[in-house]
Protein backbone atom coordinates (compact mmCIF):
# COMPACT_ATOMS: atom_id res chain seq x y z
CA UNK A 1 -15.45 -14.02 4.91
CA UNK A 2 -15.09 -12.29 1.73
CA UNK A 3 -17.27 -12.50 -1.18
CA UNK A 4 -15.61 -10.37 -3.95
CA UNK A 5 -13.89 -7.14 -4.12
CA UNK A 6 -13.57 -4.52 -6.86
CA UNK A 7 -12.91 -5.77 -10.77
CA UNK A 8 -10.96 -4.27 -13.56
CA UNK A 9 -12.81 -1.13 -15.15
CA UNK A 10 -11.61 -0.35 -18.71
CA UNK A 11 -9.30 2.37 -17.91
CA UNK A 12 -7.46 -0.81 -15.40
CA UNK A 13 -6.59 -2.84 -18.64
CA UNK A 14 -4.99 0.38 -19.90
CA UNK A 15 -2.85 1.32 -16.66
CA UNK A 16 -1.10 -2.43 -17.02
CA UNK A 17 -0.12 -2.00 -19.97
CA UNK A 18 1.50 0.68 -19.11
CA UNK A 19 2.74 -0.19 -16.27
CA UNK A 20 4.48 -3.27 -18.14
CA UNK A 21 6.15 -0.23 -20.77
CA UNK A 22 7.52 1.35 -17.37
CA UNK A 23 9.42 -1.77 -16.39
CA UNK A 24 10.94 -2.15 -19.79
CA UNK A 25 11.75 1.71 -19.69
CA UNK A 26 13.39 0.94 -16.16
CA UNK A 27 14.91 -2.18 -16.81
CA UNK A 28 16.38 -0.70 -20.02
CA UNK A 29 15.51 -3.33 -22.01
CA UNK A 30 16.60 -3.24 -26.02
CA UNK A 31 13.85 -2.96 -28.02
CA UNK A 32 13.32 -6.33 -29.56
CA UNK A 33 13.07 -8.12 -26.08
CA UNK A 34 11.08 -5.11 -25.10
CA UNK A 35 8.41 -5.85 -27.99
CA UNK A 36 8.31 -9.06 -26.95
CA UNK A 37 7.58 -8.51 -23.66
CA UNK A 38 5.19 -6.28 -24.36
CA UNK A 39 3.52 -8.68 -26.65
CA UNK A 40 3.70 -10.87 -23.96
CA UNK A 41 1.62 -8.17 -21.51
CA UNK A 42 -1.07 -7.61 -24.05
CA UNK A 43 -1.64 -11.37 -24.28
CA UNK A 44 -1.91 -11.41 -20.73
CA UNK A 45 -3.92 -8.20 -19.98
CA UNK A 46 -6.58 -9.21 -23.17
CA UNK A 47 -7.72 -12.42 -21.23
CA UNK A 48 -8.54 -11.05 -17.79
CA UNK A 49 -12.21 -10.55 -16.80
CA UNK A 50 -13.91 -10.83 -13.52
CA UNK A 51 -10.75 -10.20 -11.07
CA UNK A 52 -9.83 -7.28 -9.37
CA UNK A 53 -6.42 -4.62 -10.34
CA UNK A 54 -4.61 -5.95 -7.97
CA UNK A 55 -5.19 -9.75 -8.96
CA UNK A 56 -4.50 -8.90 -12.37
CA UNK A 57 -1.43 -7.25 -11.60
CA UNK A 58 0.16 -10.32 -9.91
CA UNK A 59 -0.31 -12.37 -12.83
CA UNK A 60 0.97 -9.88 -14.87
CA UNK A 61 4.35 -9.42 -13.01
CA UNK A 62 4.64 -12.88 -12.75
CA UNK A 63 5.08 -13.45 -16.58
CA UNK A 64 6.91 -10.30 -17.13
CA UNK A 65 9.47 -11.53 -14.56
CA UNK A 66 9.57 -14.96 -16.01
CA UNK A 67 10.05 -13.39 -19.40
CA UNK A 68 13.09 -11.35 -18.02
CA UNK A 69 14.11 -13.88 -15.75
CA UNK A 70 13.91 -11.07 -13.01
CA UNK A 71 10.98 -11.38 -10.07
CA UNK A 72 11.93 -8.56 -8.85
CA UNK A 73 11.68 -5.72 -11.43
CA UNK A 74 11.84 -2.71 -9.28
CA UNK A 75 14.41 -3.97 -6.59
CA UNK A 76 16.56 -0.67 -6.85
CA UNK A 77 14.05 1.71 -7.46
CA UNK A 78 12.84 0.05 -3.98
CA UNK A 79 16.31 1.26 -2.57
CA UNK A 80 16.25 4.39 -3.50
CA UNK A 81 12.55 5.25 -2.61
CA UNK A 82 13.65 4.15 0.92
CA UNK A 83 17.35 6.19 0.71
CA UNK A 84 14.66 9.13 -0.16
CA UNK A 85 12.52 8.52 2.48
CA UNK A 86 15.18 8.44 5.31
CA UNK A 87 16.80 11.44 4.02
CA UNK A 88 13.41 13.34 4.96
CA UNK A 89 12.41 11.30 8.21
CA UNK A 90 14.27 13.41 11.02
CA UNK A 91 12.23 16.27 9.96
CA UNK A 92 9.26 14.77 9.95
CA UNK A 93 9.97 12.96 12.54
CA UNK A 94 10.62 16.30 14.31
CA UNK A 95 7.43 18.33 13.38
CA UNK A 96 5.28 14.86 14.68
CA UNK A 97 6.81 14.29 17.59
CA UNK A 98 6.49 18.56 18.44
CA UNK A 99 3.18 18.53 17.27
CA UNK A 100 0.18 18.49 19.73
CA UNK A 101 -1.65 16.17 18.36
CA UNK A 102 0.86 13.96 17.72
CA UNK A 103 -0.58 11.02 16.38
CA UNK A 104 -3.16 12.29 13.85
CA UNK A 105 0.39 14.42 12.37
CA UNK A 106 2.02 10.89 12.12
CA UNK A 107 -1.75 9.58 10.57
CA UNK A 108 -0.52 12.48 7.79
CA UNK A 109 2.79 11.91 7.49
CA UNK A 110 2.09 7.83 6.86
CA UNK A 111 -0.68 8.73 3.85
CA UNK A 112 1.64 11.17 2.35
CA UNK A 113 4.17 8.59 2.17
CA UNK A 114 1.61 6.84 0.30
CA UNK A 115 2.17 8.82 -3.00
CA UNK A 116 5.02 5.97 -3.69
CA UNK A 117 3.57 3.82 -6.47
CA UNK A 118 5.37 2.70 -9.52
CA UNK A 119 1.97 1.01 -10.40
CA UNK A 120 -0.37 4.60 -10.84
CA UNK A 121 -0.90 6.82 -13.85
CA UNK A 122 -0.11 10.31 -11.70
CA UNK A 123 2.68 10.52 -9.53
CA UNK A 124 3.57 13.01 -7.09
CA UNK A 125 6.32 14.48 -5.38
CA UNK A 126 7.55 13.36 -1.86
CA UNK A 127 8.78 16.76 -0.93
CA UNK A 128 5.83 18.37 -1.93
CA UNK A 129 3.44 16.35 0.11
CA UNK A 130 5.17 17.29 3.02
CA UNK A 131 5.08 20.46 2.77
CA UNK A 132 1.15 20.39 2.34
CA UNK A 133 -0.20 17.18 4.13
CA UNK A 134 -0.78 18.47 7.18
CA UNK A 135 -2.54 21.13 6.48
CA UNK A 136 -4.75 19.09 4.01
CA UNK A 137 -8.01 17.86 5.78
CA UNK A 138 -8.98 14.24 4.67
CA UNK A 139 -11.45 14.19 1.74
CA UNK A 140 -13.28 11.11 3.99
CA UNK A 141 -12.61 11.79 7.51
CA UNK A 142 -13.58 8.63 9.58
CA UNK A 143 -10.92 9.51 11.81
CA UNK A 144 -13.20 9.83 15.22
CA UNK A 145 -14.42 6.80 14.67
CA UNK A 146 -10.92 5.10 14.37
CA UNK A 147 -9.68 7.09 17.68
CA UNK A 148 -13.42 5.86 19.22
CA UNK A 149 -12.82 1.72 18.48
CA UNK A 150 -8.91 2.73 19.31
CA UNK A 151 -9.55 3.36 22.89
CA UNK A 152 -10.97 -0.45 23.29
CA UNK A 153 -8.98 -1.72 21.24
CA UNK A 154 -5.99 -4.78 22.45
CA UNK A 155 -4.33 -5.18 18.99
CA UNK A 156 -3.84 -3.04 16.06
CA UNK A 157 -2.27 -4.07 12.46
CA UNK A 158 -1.26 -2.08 9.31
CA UNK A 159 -1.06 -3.55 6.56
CA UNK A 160 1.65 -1.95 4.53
CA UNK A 161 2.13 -0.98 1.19
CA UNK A 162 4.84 0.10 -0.95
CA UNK A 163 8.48 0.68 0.20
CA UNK A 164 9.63 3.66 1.18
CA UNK A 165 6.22 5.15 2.23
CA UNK A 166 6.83 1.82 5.03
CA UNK A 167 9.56 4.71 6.68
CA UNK A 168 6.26 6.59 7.74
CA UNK A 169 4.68 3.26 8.81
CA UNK A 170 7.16 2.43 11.37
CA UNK A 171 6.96 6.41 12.62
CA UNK A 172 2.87 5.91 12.49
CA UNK A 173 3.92 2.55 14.71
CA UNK A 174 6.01 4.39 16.83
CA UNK A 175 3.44 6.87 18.02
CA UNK A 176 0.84 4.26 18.46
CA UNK A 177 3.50 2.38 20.54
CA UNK A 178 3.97 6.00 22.67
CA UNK A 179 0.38 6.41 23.07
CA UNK A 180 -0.68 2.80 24.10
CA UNK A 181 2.03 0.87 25.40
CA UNK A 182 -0.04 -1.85 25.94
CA UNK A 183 -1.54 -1.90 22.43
CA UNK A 184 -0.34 -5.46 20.25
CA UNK A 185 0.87 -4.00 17.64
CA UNK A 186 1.52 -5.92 14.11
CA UNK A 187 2.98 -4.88 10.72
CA UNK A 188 1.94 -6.99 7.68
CA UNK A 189 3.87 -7.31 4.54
CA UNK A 190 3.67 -8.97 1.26
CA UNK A 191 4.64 -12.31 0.65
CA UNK A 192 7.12 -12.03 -2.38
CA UNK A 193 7.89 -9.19 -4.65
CA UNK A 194 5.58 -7.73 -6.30
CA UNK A 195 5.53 -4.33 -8.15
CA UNK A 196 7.40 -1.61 -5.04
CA UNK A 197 5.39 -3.28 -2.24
CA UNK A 198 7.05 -3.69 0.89
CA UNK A 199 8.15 -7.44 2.03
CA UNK A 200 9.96 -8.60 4.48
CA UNK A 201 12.98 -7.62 3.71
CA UNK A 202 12.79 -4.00 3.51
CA UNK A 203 10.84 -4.31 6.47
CA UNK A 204 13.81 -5.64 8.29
CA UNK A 205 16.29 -3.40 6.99
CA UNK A 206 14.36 0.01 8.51
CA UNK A 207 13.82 -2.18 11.90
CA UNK A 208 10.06 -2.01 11.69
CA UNK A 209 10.42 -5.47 13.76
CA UNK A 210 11.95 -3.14 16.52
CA UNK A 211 8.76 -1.45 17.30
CA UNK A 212 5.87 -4.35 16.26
CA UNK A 213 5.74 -7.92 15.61
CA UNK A 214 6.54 -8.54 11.34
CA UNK A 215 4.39 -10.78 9.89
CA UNK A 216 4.26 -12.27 6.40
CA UNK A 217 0.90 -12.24 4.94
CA UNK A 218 2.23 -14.25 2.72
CA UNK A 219 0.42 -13.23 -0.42
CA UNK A 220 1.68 -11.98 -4.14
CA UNK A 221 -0.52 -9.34 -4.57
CA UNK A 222 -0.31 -6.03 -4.33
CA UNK A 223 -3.25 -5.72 -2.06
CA UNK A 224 -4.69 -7.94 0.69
CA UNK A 225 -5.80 -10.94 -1.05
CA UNK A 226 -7.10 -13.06 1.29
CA UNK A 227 -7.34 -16.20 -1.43
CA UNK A 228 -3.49 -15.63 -1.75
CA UNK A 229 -2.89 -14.63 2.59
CA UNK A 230 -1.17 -17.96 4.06
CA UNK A 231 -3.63 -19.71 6.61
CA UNK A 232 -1.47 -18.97 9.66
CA UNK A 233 -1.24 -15.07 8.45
CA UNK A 234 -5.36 -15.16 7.86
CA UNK A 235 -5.73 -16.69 11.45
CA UNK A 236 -3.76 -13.66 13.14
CA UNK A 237 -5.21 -11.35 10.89
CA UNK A 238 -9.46 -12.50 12.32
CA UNK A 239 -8.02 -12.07 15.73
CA UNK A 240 -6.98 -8.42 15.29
CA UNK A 241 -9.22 -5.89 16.63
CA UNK A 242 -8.24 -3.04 14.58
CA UNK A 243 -6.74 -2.68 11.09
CA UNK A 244 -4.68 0.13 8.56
CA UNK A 245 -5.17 -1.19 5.31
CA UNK A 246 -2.47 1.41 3.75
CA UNK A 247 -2.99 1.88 -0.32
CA UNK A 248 -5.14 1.83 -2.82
CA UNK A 249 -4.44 -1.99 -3.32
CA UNK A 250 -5.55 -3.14 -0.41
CA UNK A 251 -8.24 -1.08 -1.07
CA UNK A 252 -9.19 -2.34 -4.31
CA UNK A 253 -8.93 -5.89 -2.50
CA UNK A 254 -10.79 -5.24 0.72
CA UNK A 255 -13.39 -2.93 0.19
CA UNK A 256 -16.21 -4.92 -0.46
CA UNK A 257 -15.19 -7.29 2.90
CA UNK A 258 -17.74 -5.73 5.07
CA UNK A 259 -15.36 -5.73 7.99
CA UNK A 260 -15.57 -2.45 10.76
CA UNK A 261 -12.17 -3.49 11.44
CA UNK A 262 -10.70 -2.19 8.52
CA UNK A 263 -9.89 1.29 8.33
CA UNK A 264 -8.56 2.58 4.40
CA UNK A 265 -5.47 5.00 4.80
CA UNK A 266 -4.41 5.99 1.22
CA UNK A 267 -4.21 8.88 -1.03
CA UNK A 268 -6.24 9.07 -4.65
CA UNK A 269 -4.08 7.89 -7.47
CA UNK A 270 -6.12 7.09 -10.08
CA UNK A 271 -9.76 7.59 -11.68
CA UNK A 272 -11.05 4.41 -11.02
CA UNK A 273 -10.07 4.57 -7.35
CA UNK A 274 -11.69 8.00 -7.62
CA UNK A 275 -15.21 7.24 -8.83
CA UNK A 276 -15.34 3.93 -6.33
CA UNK A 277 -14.82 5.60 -3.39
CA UNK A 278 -16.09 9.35 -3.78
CA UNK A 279 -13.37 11.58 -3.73
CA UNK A 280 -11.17 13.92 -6.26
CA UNK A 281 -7.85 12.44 -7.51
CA UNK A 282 -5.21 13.68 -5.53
CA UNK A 283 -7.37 13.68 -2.00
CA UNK A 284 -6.62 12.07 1.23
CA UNK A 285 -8.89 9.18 2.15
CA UNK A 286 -9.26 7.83 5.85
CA UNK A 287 -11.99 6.17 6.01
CA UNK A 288 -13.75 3.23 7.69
CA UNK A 289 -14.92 0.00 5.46
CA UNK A 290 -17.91 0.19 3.90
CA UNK A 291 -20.63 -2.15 5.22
């Protein structure tokens, strides 16, 4: 069971703030209901202590969408992240599929996909990863030992992330499926909306349900949660034998679980994320949860 995960550094109080002056910028919002909102964010961000980013971050949407009477602030940036995404699949799809080692190539192309985040400081271009990711070794390679506990393994379950980085997911899927047919094979998604993270919904409309069995984890976080998980998601999720925690929110909510299960698929987005886990900003992390 978990006992606590990472808190808010004071670079995290920082990063909301912004992030709250990003939705008004892509909302459009006029600047007197912008101001307010703000105000509105500071009040909020000021009174958080012991919680972790992605905690915080739920709360924080929660007012702003209140505020704006909008819960889902980033509902067409979603769209197009995914319209961007499918426009490069059939290459990708392509080079995986040709590639001889076919499923660590769709391993890469599912953490490049993870440079979608509305929520980070540093951003980075789709195309660009592409073109580099799989010739860029993982900063944190616990990749044999993922393959190793694969092998036994009679159900596997990512836990996605944000949209349009879940196209990459359901090719990752895909190749699992083509490599162990027998493998149980789940895809977990947020509850409600929160930030760009995928729910059911977006899920649905790229057929990830197709491939895997969909579940709800029902929580409104962007990160696994397990306070927030529903108690019929938390009872699949203990029976799994083998998880992808995609991000650096589930990270940032399940690193400190002490669960071998758990393997961390995600690339390095921001500082505090950097000096947690060990490796440069911008690196590629696969790695196994710490015990």
């Amino acid at each position: 069971m978990k006992e606590f995960d990472m808190n808010l550094k004071p670079e995290c109080f920082s990063c909301l703030l912004n992030q709250s002056l990003r939705v008004a910028e892509n909302l459009k919002l006029d600047e007197f209901i912008a101001i307010k909102m703000m105000k509105i964010a500071s009040k909020s961000i000021s009174a958080y202590s012991e919680i972790s980013p992605p905690v915080a971050a739920s709360d924080l949407y929660l007012k702003i969408g209140d505020f704006i009477e909008n819960n889902d602030v980033y509902k067409e940036l979603k769209a197009l992240s995914t319209k961007e995404a499918m426009k490069l699949l059939p290459k990708i799809e392509e080079y995986v599929i040709s590639s001889p080692e076919s499923l660590k190539s769709a391993i890469k192309s599912a953490v490049a996909g993870n440079v979608i985040d509305f929520a980070t400081p540093n951003h980075f271009d789709l195309n660009l990863e592409f073109k580099k990711v799989f010739d860029t070794p993982f900063a944190i390679d616990d990749e044999a030992l993922f393959f190793a506990r694969l092998k036994d393994a009679k159900s596997l379950m990512i836990i996605g992330d944000n949209v349009g980085e879940h196209v990459f997911d359901k090719l990752l899927l895909e190749r699992l499926h083509n490599y162990y047919p027998e493998l149980e094979l789940y895809y977990a998604v947020r509850g409600k909306p929160i930030i760009n993270d995928v729910t059911l919904i977006e899920a649905k409309e790229i057929a990830i349900d197709n491939i895997c069995n969909l579940v709800d984890s029902g929580v409104n976080t962007p990160g696994l949660e397990y306070t927030h998980a529903s108690t019929e998601f938390m009872k699949l999720y203990n029976s799994i034998d083998l998880i992808i925690a995609k991000g650096m929110g589930n990270y940032e909510c399940l690193e400190d679980v002490k669960d071998s299960r758990i393997f961390h698929l995600f690339k390095v987005k921001c500082d505090v994320v950097s000096n947690d886990v060990g490796a440069e900003l911008g690196s590629l992390v696969f790695m196994q949860n710490r015990l």
